[in-house]
C-alpha atoms as a PDB file:
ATOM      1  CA  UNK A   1      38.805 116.321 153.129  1.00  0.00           C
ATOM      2  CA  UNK A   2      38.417 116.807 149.445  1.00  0.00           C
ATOM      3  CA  UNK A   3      41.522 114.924 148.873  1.00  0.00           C
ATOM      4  CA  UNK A   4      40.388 111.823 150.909  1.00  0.00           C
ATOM      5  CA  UNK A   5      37.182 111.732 148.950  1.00  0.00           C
ATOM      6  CA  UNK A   6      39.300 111.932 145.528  1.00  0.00           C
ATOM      7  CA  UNK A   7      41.712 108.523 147.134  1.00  0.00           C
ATOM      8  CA  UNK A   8      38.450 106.927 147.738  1.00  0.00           C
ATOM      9  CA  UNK A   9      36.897 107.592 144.744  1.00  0.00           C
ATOM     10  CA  UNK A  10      39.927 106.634 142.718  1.00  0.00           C
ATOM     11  CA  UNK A  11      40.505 103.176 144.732  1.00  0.00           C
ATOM     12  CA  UNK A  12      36.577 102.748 144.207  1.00  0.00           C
ATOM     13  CA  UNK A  13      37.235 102.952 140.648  1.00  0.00           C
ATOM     14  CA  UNK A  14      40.231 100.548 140.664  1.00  0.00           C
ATOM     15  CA  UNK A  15      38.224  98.113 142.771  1.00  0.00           C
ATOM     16  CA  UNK A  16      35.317  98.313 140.000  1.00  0.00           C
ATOM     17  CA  UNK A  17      37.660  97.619 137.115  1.00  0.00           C
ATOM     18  CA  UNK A  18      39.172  94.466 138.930  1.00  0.00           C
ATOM     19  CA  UNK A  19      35.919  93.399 139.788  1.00  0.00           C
ATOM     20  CA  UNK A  20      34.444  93.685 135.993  1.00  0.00           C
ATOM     21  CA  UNK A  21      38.215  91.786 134.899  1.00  0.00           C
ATOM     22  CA  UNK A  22      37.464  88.982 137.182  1.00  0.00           C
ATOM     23  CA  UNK A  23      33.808  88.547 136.020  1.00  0.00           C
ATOM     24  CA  UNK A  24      34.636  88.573 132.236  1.00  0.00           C
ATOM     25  CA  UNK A  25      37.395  86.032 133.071  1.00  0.00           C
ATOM     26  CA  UNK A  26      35.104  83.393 134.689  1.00  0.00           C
ATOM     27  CA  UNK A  27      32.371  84.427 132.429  1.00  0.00           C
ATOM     28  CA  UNK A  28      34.838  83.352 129.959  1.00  0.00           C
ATOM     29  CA  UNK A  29      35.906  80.365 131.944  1.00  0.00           C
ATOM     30  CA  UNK A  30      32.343  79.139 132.346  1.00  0.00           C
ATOM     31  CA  UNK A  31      31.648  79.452 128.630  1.00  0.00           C
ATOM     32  CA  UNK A  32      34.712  77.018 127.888  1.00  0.00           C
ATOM     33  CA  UNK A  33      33.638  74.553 130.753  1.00  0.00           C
ATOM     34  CA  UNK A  34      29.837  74.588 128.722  1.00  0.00           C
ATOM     35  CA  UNK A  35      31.631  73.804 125.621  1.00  0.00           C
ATOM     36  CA  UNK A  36      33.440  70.931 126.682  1.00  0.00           C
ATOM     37  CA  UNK A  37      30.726  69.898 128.721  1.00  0.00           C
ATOM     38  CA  UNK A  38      28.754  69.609 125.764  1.00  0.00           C
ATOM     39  CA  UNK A  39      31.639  67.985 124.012  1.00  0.00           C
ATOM     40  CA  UNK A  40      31.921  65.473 126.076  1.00  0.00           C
ATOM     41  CA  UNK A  41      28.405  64.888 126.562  1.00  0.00           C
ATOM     42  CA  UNK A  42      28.277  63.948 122.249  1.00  0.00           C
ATOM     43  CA  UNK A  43      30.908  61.973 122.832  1.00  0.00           C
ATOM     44  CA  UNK A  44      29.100  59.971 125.895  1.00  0.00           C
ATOM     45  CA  UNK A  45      26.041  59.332 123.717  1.00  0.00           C
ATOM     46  CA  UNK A  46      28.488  57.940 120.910  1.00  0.00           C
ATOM     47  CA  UNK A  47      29.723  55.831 123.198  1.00  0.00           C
ATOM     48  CA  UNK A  48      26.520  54.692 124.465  1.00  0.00           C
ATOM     49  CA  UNK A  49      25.110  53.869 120.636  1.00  0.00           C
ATOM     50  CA  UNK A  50      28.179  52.036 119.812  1.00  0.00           C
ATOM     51  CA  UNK A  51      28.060  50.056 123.761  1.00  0.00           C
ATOM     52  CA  UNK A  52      24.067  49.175 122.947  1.00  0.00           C
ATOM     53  CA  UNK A  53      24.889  48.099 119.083  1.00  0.00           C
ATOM     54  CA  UNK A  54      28.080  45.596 120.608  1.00  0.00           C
ATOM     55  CA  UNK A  55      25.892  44.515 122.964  1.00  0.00           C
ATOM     56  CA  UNK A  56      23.097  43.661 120.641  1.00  0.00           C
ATOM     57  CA  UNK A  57      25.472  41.923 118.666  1.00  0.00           C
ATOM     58  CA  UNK A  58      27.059  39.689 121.449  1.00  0.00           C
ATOM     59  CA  UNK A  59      23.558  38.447 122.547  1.00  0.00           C
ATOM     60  CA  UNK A  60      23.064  37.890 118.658  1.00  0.00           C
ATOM     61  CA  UNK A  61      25.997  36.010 119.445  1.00  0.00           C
ATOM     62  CA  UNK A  62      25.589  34.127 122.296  1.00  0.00           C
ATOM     63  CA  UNK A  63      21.906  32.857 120.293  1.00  0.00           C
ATOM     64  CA  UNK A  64      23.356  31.457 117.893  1.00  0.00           C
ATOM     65  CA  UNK A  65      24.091  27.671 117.091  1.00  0.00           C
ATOM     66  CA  UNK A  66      27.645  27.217 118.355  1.00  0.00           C
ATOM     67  CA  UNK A  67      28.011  24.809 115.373  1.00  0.00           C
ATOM     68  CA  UNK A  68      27.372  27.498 112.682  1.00  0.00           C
ATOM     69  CA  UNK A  69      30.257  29.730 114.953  1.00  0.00           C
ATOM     70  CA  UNK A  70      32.056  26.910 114.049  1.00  0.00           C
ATOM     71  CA  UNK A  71      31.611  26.751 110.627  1.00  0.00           C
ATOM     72  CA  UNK A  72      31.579  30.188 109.543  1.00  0.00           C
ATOM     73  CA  UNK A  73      34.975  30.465 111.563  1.00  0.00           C
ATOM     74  CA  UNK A  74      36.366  27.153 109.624  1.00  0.00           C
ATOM     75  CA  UNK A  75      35.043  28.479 106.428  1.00  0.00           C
ATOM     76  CA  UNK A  76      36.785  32.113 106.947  1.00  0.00           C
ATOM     77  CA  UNK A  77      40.168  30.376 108.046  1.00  0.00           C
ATOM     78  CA  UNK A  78      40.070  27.979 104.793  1.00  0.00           C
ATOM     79  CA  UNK A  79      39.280  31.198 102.235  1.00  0.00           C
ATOM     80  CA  UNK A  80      42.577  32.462 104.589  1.00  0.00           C
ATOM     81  CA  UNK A  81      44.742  29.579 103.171  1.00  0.00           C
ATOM     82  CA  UNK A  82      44.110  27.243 106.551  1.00  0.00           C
ATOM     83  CA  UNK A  83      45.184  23.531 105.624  1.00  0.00           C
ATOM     84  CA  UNK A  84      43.559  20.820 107.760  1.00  0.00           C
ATOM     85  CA  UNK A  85      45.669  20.552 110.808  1.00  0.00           C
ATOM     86  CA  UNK A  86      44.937  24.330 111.058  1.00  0.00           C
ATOM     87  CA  UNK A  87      41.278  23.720 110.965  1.00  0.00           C
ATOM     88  CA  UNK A  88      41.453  20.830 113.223  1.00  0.00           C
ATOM     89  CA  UNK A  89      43.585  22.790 115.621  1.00  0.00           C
ATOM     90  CA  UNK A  90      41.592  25.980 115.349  1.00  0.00           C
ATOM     91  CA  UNK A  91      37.874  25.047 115.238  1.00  0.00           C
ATOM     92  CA  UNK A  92      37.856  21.560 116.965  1.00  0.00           C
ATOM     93  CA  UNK A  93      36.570  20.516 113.849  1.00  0.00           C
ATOM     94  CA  UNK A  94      36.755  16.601 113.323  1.00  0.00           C
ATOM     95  CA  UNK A  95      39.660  15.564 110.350  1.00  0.00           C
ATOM     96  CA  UNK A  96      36.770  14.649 107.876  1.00  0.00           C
ATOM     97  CA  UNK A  97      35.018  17.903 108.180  1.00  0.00           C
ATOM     98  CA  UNK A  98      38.495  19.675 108.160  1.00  0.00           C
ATOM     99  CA  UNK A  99      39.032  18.110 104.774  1.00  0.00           C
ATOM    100  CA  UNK A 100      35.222  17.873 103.508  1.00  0.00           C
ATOM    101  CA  UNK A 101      35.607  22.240 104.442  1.00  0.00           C
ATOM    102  CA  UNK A 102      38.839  22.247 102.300  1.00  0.00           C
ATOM    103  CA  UNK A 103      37.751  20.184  99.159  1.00  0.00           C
ATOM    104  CA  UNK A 104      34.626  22.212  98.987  1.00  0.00           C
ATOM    105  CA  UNK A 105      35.953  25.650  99.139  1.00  0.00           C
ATOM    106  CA  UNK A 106      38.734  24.255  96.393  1.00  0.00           C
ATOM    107  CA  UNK A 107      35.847  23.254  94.490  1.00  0.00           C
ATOM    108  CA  UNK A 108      33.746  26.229  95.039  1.00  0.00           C
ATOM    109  CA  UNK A 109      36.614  28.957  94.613  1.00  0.00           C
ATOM    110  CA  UNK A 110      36.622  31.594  91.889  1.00  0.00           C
ATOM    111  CA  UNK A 111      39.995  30.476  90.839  1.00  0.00           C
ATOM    112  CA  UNK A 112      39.045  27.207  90.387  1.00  0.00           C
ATOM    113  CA  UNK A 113      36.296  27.824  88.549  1.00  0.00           C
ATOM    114  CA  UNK A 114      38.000  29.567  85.914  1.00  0.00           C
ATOM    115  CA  UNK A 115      40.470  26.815  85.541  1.00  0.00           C
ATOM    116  CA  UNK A 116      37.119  24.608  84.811  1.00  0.00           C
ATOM    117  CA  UNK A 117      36.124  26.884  81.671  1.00  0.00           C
END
């Protein structure tokens, strides 16, 4: 009977140690699950900020006089080295304005200004 009650015992004990592995291991488990749960939540809000700031900016966008999109596009394609056709091409601008945009950044550029003095 004594012997019995020693098996038990000793199986009780084996059962307790598994049980105490297993709970450290999804205690563990959990903690690495909260971690990148946090993670991941940082990285949601960053994504948010930067969705809300793009979207602020396309409405800014979408406000604006298409004309000036036009001309601020024009005006970054002739400081790019666009000739005429380009800007004709490009912006739907008209062939006067095309060449009116070029003569006036050719006029207006550093380099040309130094050629002046």
């Amino acid at each position: 009977m004594s012997i019995i009650i020693v098996i038990l015992f000793i199986k009780q004990r084996r059962a307790e140690k598994r049980a105490q592995q297993l709970a450290a291991a999804l205690r563990k488990e959990i903690q690495l699950m909260s971690g990148s749960t946090i993670g991941m939540g940082k990285r949601i809000v960053d994504i948010e900020s930067k969705l809300n700031t793009s979207l602020e900016k396309q409405i800014e966008l979408e406000q604006r006089d298409p004309d000036d999109v036009v001309y601020s596009q024009a005006a970054r394609l002739v400081e790019m080295g666009a000739n005429v056709d380009d800007l004709v091409q490009s912006c739907g601008l008209g062939r006067p304005e095309a060449e009116l945009m070029t003569l006036m950044h050719k006029e207006l550029s550093p380099r040309s200004a130094i050629k002046k003095h």
